[in-house]
C-alpha atoms as a PDB file:
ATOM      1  CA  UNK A   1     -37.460  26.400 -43.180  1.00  0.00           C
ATOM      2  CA  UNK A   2     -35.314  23.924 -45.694  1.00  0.00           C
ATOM      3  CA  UNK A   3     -32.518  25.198 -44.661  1.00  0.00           C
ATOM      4  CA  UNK A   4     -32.993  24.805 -41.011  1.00  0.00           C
ATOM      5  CA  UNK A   5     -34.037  21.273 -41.535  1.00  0.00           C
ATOM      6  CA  UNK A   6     -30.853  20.543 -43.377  1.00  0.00           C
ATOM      7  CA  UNK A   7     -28.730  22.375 -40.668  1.00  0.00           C
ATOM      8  CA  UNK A   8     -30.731  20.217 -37.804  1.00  0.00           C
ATOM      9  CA  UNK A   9     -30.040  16.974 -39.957  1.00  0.00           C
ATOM     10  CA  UNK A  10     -26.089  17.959 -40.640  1.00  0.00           C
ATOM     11  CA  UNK A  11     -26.001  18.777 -36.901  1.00  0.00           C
ATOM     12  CA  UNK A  12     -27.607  15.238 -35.721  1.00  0.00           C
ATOM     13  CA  UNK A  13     -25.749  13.337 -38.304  1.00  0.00           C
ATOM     14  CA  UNK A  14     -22.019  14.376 -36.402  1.00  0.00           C
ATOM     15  CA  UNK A  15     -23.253  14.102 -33.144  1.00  0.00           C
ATOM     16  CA  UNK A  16     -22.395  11.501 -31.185  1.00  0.00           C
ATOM     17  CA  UNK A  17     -22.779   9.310 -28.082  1.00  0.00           C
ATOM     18  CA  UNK A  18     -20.166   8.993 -25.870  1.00  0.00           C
ATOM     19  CA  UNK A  19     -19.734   6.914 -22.394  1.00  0.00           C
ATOM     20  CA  UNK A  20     -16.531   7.099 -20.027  1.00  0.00           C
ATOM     21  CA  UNK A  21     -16.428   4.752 -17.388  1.00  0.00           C
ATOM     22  CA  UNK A  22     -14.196   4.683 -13.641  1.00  0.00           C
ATOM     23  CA  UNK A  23     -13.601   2.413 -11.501  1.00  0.00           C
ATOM     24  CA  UNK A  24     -13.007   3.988  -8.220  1.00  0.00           C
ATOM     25  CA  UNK A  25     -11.063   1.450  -5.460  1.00  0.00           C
ATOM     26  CA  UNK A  26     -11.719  -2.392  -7.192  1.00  0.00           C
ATOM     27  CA  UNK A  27     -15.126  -0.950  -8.835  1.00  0.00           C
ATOM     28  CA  UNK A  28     -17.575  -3.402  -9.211  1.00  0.00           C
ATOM     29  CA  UNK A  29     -16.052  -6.776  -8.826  1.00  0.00           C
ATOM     30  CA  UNK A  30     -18.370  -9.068 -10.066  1.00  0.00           C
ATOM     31  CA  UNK A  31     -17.912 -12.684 -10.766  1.00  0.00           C
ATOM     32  CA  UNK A  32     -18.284 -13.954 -14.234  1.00  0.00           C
ATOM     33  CA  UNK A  33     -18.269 -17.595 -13.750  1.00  0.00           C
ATOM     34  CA  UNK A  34     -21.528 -19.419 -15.016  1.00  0.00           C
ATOM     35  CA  UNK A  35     -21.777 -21.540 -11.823  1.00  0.00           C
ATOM     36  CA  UNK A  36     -25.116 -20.900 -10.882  1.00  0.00           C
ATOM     37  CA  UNK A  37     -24.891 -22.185  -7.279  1.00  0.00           C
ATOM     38  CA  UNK A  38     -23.349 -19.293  -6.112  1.00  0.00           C
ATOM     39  CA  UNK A  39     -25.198 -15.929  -5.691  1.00  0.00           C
ATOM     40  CA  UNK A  40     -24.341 -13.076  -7.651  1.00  0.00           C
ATOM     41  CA  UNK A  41     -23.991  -9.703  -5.909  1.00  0.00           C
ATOM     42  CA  UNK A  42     -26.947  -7.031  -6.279  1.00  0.00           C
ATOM     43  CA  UNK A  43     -25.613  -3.906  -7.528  1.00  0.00           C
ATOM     44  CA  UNK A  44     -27.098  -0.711  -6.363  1.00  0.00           C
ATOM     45  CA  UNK A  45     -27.343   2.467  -9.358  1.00  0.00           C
ATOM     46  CA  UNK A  46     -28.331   5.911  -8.865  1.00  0.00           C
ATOM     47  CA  UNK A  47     -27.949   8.769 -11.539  1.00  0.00           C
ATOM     48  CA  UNK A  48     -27.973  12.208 -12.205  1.00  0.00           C
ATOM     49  CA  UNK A  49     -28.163  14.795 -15.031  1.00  0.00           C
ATOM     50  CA  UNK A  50     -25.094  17.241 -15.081  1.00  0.00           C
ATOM     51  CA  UNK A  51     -26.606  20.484 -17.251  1.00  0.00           C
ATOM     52  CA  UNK A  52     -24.151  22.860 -19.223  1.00  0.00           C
ATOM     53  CA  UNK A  53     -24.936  26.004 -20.624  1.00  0.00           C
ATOM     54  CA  UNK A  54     -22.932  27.321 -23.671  1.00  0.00           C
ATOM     55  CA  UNK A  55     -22.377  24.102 -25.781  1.00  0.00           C
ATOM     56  CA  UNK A  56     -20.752  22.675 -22.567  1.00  0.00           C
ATOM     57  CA  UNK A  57     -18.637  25.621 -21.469  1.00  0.00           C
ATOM     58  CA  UNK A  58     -19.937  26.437 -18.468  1.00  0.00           C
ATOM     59  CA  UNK A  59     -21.480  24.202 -15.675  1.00  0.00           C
ATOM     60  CA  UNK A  60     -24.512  24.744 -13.993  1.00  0.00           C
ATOM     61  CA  UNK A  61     -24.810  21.995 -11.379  1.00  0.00           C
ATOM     62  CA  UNK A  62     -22.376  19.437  -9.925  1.00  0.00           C
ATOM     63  CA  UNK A  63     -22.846  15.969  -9.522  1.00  0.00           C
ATOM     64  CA  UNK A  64     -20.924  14.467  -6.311  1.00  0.00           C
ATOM     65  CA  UNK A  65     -20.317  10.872  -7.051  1.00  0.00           C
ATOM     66  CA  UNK A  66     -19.150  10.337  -3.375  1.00  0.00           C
ATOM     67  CA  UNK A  67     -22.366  11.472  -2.223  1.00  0.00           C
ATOM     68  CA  UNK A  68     -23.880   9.138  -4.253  1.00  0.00           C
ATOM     69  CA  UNK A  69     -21.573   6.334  -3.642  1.00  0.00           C
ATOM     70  CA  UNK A  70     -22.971   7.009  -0.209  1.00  0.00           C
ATOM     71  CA  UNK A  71     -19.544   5.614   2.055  1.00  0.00           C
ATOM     72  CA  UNK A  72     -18.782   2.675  -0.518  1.00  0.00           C
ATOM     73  CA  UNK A  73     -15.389   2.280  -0.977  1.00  0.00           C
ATOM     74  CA  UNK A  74     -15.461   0.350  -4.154  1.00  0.00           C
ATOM     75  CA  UNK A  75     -17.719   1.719  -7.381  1.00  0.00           C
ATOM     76  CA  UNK A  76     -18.050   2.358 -10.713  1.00  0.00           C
ATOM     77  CA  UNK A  77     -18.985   5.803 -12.058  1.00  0.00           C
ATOM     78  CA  UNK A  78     -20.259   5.948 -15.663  1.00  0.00           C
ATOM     79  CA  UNK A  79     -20.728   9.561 -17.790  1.00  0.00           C
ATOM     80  CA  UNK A  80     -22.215   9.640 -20.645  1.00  0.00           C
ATOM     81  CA  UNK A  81     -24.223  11.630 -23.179  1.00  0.00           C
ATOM     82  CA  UNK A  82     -27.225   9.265 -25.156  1.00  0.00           C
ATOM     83  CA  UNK A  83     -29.472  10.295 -27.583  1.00  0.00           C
ATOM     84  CA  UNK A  84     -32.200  10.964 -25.089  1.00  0.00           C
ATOM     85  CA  UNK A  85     -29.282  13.600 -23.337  1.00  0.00           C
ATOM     86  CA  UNK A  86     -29.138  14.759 -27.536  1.00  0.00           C
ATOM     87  CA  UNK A  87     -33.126  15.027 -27.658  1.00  0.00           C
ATOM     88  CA  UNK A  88     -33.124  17.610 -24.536  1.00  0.00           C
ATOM     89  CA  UNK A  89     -30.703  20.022 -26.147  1.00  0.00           C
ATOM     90  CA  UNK A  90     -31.895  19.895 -29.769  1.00  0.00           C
ATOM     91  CA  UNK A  91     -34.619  22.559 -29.333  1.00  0.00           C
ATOM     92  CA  UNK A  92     -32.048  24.933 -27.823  1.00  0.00           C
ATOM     93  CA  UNK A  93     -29.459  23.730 -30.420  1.00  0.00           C
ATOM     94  CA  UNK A  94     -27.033  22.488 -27.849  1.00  0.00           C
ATOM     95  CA  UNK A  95     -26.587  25.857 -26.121  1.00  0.00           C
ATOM     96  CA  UNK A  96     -28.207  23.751 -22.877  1.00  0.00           C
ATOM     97  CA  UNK A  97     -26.703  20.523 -23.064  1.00  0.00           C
ATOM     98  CA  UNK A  98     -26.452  17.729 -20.288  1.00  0.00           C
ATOM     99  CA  UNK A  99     -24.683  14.513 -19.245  1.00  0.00           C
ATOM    100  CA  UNK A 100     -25.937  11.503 -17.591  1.00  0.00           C
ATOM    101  CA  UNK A 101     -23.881  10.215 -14.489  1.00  0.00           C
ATOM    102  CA  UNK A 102     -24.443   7.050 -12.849  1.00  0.00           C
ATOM    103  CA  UNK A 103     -22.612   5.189  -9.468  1.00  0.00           C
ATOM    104  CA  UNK A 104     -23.323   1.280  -9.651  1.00  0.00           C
ATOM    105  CA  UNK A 105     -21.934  -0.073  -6.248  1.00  0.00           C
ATOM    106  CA  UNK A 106     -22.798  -3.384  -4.381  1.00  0.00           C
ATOM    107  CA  UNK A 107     -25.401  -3.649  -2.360  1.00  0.00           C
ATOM    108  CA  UNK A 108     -24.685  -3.790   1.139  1.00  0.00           C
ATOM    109  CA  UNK A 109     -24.972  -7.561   2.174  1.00  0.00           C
ATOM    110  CA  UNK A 110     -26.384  -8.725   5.474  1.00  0.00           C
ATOM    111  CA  UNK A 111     -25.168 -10.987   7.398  1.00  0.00           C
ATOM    112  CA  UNK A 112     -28.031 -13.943   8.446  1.00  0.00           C
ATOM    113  CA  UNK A 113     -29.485 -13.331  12.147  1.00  0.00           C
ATOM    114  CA  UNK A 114     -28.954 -16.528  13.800  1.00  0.00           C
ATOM    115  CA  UNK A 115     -32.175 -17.908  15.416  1.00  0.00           C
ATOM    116  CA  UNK A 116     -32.062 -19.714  18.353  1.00  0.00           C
ATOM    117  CA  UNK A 117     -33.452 -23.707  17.673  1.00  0.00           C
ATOM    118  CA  UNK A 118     -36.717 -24.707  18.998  1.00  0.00           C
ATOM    119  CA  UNK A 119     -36.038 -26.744  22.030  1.00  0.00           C
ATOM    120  CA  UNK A 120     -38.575 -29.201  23.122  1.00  0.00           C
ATOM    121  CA  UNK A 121     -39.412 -30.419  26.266  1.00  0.00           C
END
């Protein structure tokens, strides 16, 4: 039982978290001025766990990122494996392992329905 707790301490020690990001067309253009009389763009994020079996070998699902870009033309997609990715494949010791993918896009703006004036008579 030592031993093991060593190995699962040696093995959590070199582990680490990674992120890789892509912008895909401009990305996420977002305006980093601190005028605060202008509106900052909402931003839209939907993710997905990608699972590999074999210490990341082999893939068992795929993630579409256009699907989940849903038509935008301009977005960011983020991968990345976090310690909460780590804490799902300890008890298997890696051999199932997954990734965290995320699309951040703007959300879609629309325009302001004119409305006609109250006329009086």
């Amino acid at each position: 039982m030592k031993f093991f707790l060593v190995l699962l301490a040696i093995i959590v020690s070199f582990s680490s978290c990674f992120t890789y990001k892509q912008n895909i067309g401009k990305g996420i253009a977002l305006s980093q001025t601190k005028d605060t009389t202008k509106v900052t763009p909402k931003t839209i994020s939907v993710s997905k766990k990608r699972w590999y079996l074999l210490w990341g070998l082999s893939p068992l699902n795929t993630v579409d990122t256009k699907k989940m870009a849903k038509g935008a033309t301009n977005y960011t997609i983020k991968q990345r494996i976090s310690i909460s990715d780590m804490l799902l494949s300890l008890p298997t010791a890696f051999f199932l392992s997954s990734q965290t993918v995320t699309v951040k896009k703007l959300a879609p703006t629309n325009s302001p329905v004119k409305r006609p004036s109250p006329i009086s008579k």
